[in-house]
Protein backbone atom coordinates (compact mmCIF):
# COMPACT_ATOMS: atom_id res chain seq x y z
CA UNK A 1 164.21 -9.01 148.33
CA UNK A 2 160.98 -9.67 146.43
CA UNK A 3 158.00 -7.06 147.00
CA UNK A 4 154.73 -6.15 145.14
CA UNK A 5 152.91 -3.00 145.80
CA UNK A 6 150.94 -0.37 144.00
CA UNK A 7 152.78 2.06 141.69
CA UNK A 8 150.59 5.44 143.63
CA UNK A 9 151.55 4.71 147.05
CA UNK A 10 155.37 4.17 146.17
CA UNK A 11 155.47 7.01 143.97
CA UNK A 12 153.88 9.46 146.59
CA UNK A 13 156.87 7.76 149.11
CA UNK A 14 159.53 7.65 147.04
CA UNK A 15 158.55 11.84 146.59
CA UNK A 16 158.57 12.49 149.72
CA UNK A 17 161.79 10.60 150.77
CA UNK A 18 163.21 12.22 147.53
CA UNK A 19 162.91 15.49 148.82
CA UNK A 20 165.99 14.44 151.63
CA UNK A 21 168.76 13.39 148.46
CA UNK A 22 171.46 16.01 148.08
CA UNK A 23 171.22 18.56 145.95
CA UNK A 24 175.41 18.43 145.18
CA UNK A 25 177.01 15.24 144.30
CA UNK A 26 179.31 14.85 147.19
CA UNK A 27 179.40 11.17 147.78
CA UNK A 28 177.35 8.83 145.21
CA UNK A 29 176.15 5.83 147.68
CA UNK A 30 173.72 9.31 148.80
CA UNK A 31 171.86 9.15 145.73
CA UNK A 32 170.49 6.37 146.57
CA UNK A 33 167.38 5.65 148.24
CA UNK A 34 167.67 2.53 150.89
CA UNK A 35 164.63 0.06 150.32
CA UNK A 36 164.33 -2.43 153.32
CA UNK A 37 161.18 -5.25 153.11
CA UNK A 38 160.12 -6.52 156.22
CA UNK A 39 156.89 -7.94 157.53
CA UNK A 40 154.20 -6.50 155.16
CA UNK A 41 155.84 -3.08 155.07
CA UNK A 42 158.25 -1.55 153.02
CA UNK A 43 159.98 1.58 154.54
CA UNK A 44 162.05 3.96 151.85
CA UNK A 45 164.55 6.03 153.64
CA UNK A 46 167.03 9.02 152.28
CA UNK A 47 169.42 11.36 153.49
CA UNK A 48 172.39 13.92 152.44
CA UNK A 49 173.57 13.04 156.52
CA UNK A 50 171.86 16.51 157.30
CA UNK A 51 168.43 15.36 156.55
CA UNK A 52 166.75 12.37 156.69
CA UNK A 53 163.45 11.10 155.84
CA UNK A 54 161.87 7.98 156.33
CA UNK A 55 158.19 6.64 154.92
CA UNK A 56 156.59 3.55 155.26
CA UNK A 57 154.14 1.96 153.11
CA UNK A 58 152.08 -1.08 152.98
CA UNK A 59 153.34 -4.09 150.36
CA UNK A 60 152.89 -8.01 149.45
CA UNK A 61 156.92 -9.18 150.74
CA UNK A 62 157.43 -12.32 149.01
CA UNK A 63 161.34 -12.02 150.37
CA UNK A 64 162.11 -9.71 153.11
CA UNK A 65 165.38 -7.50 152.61
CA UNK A 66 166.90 -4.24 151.88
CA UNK A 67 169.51 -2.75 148.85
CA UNK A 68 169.74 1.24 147.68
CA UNK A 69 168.79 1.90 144.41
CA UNK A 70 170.02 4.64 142.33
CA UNK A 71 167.12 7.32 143.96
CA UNK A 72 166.41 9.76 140.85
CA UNK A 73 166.32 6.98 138.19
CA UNK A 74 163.77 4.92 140.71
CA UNK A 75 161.66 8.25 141.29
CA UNK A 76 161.27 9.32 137.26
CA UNK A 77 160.17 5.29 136.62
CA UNK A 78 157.83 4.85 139.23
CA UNK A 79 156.33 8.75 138.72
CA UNK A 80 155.39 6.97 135.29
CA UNK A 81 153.68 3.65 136.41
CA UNK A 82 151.37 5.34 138.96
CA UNK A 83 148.43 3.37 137.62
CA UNK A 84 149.97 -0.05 137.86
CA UNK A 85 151.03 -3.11 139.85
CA UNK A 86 154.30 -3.22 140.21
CA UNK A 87 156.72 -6.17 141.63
CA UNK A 88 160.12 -5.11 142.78
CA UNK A 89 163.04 -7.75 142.96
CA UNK A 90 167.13 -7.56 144.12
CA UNK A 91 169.14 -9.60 141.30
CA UNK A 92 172.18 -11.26 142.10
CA UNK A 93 174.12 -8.42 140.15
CA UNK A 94 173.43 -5.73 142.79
CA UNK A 95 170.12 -4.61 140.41
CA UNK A 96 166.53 -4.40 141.05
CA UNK A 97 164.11 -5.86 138.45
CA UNK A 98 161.00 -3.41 138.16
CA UNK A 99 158.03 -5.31 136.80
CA UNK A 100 155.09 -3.94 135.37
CA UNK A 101 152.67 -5.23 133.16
CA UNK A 102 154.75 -7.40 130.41
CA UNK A 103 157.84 -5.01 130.81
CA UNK A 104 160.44 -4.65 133.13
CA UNK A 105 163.43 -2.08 133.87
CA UNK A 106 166.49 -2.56 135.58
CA UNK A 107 168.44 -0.16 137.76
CA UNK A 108 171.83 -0.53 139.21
CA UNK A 109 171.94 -0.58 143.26
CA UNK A 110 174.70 0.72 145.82
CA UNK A 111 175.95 -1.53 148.54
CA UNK A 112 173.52 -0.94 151.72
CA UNK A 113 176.24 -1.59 153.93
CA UNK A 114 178.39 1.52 152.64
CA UNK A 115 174.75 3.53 153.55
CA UNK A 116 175.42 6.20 156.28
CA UNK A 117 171.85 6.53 158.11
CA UNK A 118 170.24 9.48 160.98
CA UNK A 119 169.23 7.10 163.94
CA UNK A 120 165.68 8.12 164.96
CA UNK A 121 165.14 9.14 168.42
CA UNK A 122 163.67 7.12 170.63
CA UNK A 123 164.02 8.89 174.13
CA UNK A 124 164.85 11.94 174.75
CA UNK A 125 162.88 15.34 175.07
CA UNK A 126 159.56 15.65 173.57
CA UNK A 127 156.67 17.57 172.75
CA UNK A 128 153.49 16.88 170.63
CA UNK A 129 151.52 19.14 168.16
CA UNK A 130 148.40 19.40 165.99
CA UNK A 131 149.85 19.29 162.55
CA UNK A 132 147.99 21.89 161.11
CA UNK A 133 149.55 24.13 163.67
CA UNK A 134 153.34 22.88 163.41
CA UNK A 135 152.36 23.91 159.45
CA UNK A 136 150.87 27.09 160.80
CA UNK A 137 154.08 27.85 162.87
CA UNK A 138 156.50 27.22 160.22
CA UNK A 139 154.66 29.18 157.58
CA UNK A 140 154.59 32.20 160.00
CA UNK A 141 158.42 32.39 160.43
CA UNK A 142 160.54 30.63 157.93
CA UNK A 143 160.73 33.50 155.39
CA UNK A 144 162.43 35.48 157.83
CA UNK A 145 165.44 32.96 157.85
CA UNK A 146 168.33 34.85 157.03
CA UNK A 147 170.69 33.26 153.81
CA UNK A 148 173.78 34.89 154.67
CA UNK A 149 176.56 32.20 154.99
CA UNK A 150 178.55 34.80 157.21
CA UNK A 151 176.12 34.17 160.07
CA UNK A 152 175.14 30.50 160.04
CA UNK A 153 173.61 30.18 163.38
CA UNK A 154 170.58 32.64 161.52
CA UNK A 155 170.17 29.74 158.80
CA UNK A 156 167.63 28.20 161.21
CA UNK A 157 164.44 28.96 163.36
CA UNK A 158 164.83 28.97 167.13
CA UNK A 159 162.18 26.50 168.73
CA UNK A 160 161.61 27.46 172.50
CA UNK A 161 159.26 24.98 174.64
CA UNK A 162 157.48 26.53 177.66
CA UNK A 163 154.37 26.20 179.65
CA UNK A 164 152.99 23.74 176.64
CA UNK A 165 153.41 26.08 174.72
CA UNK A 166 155.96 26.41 171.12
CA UNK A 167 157.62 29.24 169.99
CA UNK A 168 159.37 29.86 166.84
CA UNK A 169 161.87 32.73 165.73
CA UNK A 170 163.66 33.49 162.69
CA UNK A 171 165.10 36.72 161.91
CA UNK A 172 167.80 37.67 159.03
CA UNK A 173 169.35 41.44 160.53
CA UNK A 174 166.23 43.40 158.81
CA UNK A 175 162.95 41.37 160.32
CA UNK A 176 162.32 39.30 162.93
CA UNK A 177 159.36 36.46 162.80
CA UNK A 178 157.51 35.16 165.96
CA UNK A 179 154.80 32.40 166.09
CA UNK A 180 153.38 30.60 169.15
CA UNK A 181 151.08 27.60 169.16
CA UNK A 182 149.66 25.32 172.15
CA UNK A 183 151.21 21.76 172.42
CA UNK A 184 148.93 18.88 173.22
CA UNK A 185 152.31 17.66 175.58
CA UNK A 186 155.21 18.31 176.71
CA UNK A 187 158.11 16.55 178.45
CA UNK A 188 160.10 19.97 179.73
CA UNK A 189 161.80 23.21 178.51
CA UNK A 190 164.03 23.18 175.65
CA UNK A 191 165.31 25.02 173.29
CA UNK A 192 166.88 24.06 169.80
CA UNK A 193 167.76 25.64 166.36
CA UNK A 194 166.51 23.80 163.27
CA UNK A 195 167.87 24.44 160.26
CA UNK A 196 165.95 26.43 157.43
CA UNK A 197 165.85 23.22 154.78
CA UNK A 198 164.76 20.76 156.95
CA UNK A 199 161.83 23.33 158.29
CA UNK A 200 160.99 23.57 154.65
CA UNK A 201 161.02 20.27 153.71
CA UNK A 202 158.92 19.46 157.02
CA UNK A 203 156.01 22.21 156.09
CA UNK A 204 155.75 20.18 152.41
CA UNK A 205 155.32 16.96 154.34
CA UNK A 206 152.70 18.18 156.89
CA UNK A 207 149.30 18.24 156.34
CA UNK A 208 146.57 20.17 157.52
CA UNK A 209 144.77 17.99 160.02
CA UNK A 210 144.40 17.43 163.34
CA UNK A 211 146.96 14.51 163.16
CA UNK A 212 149.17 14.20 166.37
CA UNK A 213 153.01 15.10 165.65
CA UNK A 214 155.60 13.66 167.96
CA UNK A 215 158.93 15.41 167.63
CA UNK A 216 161.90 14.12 170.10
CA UNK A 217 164.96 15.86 170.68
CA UNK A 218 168.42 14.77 172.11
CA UNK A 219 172.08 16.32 171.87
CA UNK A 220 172.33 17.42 168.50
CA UNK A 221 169.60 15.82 166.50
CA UNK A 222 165.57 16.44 165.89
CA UNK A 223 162.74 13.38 164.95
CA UNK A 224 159.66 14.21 163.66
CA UNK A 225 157.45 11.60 163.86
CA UNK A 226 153.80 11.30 161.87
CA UNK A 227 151.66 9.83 159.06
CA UNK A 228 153.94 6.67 158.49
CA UNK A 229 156.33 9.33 157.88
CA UNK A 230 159.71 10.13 160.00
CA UNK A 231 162.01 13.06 159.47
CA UNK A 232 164.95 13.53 160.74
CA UNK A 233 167.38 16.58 161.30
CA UNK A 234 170.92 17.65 162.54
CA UNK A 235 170.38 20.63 164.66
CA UNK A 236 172.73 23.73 164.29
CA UNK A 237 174.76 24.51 167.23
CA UNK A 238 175.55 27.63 169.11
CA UNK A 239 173.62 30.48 170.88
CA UNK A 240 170.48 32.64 169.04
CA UNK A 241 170.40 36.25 169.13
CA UNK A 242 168.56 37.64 172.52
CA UNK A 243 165.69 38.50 170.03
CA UNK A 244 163.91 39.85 173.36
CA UNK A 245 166.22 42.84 173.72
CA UNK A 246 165.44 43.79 170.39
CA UNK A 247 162.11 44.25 170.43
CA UNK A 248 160.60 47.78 171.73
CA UNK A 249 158.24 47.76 174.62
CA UNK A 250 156.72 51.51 174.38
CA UNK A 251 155.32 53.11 171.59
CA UNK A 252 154.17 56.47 170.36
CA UNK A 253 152.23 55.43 167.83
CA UNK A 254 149.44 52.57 167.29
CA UNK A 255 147.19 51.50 164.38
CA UNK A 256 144.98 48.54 163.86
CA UNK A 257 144.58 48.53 159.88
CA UNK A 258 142.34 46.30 157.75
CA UNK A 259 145.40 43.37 156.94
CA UNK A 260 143.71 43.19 153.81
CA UNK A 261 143.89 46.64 152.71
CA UNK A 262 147.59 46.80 153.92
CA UNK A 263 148.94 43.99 152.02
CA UNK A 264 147.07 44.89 148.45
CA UNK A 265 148.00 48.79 149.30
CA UNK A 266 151.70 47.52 149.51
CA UNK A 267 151.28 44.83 146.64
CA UNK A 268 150.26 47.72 144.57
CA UNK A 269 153.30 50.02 145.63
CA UNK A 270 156.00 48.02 145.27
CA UNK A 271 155.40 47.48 140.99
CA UNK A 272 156.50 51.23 141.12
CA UNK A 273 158.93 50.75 143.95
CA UNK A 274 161.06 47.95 142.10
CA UNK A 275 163.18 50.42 140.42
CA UNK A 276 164.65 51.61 143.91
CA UNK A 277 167.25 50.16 145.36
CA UNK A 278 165.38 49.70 148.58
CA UNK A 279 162.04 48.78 147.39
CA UNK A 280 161.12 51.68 148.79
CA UNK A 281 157.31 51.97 150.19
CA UNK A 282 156.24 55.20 152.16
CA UNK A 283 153.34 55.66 155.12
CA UNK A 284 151.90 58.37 156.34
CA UNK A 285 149.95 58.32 158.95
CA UNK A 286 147.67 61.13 160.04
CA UNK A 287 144.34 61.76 161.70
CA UNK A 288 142.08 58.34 160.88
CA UNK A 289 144.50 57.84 157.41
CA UNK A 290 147.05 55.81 156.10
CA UNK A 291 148.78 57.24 153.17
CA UNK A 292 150.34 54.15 151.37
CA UNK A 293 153.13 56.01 148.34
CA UNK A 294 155.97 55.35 146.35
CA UNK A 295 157.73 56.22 143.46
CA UNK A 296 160.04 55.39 140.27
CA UNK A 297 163.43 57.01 140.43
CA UNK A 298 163.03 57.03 136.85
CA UNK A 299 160.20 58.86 136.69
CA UNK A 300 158.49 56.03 135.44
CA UNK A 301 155.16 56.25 137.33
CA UNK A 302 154.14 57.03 140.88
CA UNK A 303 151.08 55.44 143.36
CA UNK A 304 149.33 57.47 146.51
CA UNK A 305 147.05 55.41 148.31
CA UNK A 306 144.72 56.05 151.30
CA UNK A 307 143.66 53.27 154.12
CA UNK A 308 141.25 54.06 157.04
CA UNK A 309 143.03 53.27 160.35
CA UNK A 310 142.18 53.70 163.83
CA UNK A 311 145.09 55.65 165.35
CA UNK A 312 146.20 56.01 169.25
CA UNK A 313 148.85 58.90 169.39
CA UNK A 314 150.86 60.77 167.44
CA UNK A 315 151.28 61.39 163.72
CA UNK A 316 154.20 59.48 161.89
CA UNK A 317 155.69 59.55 158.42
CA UNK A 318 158.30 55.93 157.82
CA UNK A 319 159.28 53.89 154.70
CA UNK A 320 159.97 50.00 154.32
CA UNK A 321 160.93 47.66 152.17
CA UNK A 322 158.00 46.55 150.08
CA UNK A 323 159.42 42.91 150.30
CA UNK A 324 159.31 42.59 153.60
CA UNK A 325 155.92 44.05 154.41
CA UNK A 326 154.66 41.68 151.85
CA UNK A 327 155.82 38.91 153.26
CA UNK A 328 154.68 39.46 156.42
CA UNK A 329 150.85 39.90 155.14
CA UNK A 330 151.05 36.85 152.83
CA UNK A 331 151.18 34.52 155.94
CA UNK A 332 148.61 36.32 157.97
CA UNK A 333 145.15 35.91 158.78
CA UNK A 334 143.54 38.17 161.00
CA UNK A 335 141.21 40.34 159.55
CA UNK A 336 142.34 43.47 161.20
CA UNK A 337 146.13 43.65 162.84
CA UNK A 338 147.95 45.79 165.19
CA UNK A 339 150.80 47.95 164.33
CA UNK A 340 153.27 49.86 166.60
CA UNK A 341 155.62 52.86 165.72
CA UNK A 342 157.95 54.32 168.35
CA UNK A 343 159.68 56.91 165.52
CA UNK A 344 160.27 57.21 161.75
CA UNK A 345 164.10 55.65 162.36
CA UNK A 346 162.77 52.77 164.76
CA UNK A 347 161.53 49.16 164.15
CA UNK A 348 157.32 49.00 163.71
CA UNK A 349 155.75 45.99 165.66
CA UNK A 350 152.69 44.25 163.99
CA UNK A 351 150.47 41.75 166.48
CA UNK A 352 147.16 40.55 166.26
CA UNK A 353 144.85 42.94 167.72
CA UNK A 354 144.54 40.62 170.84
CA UNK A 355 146.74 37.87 171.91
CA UNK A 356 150.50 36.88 171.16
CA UNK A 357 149.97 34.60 168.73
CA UNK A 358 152.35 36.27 166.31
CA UNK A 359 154.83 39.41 166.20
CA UNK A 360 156.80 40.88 163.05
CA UNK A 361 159.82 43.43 163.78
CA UNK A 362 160.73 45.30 160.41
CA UNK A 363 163.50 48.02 160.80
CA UNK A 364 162.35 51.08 158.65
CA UNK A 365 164.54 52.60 155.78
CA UNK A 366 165.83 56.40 156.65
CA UNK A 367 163.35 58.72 154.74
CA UNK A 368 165.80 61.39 152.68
């Protein structure tokens, strides 16, 4: 294999591939990155058998081939030689020759055979996206993914496809997350669990642009297809939580609040609410106000804040955590939101103030 191409391109490849080698050294032929020539591309492909991903970039191939190469020591060289021309070459020692300038640097490769790989889809089930609203969608649920090993099957957002439309739900056993966005197609219903990381990973790679996605599922793996770019993902197995039982469907009590207001009000609250265990952050609601408080059970300092807010029914007193109300306002929009209180011991409800593009569940904290 003999290739020339320009140091920027494959070091903005060889990052994003990067981003697929395990973090634990379980088996070392996985810490490489496969390099195949063919054609005038070269395509750079990683995984820790989890999580693959696959980019493709335009280069001179004077031999056509493939090898894996040791992936960090590749990714700190060419991070360095951004600005140059580089040639790439296999030796006959199981090596690649980096060239740059009048220097060179060589790095020891793994045999490509011994290279496990994800196959990419190339039937299945389908649906396509904007990509600035698979980013969107991601953005609005992932930080509700719960980390607790104990219940793995929460480790992952649950994709539902229906009437061209995508949902996604995360929830951890405090919050729930909910985000819908229009496809541009679809090939039927389906619905799949995708692991936290590879969501992650997949919102880094995304931009935001009207670029077409394509993401294929079938049995037990997901391809996400854009940009020159392919990732691919193991899905996890078993049944979601009936989310839809959990949410309330009557209410006592609705606000629509300035989202603005809200999340600085709670931003404020929580530096004095860090010394409880619960991050504890108070509202009151009464009349036309919003009474935002909280306190230091050290007696180190104390906050009482007012919001306007147009109320429908009754007057109600709850607490939160401060983390999780934060969260939620962090990856909202809206200028004004909806919230919905049934009691001071049940789960509030925020929604935009029209449509169901979103919805946040956050169970309370008793009030003592």
């Amino acid at each position: 294999m003999k290739i020339i191409c320009h140091g920027t391109e494959l070091n903005e490849a060889l990052l994003k591939v990067s981003k697929a080698l395990p973090s634990k050294n379980v088996n070392p032929v996985l810490e490489g990155i496969k390099v195949k020539a063919k054609d005038d591309f070269v395509v750079l492909y990683a995984t820790d058998t989890d999580l693959a991903i696959e980019r493709k970039i335009a280069a001179e191939v004077l031999i056509e081939g493939e090898t894996v190469v040791q992936g960090r020591k590749i990714c700190d060289l060419v991070r360095t030689l951004t600005n140059e021309q580089i040639e790439i070459s296999t030796t006959e020692k199981n090596e690649i020759k980096v060239k740059y300038t009048d220097s060179e640097a060589v790095i020891p490769c793994y045999q490509s055979e011994d290279y496990p790989t994800l196959e990419n889809i190339s039937d299945g089930d389908s649906f396509s996206i904007y990509s600035k609203e698979f980013k969107d969608l991601i953005g609005k649920t992932l930080f509700s993914v719960s980390a607790d090993d104990s219940r793995p099957i929460l480790k992952g957002c649950l994709f539902e496809v229906e009437d061209f439309a995508l949902s996604a739900v995360a929830l951890d056993g405090y919050r729930l997350a909910f985000a819908k966005k229009p496809l541009e197609k679809s090939s039927r219903k389906m619905n799949v669990i995708v692991p936290s990381k590879s969501l992650g990973e997949l919102s880094k790679l995304l931009d935001d642009d009207d670029a077409i996605v394509e993401v294929k599922v079938r049995e037990n793996y997901l391809t996400v297809d854009f940009e020159h770019t392919i990732l691919t993902t193991r899905l996890l197995s078993g049944d979601f939580i009936n989310y839809r039982q959990i949410i309330p469907k009557e209410f006592n009590t609705k606000i629509i609040i300035n989202k603005e207001q809200l999340g600085a009000g709670v931003e404020r609250a929580s530096i004095f609410a860090k010394a409880d265990k619960n991050n504890l952050v108070r509202m009151d609601i009464k009349e036309k106000i919003m009474t935002i408080s909280s306190a230091s059970a050290q007696e180190e300092g104390k906050l009482k804040e007012n919001i306007s807010v147009n109320l429908d029914g009754k007057d109600v007193s709850i607490a939160f955590n401060a983390r999780y109300l934060a969260d939620c306002m962090k990856v909202l929009e809206d200028e004004f939101i909806r919230i919905n209180f049934t009691s001071s011991v049940a789960p509030c409800i925020i929604t935009p103030c029209d449509g169901d593009e979103f919805l946040y569940l956050i169970l309370p904290v008793r009030i003592t």
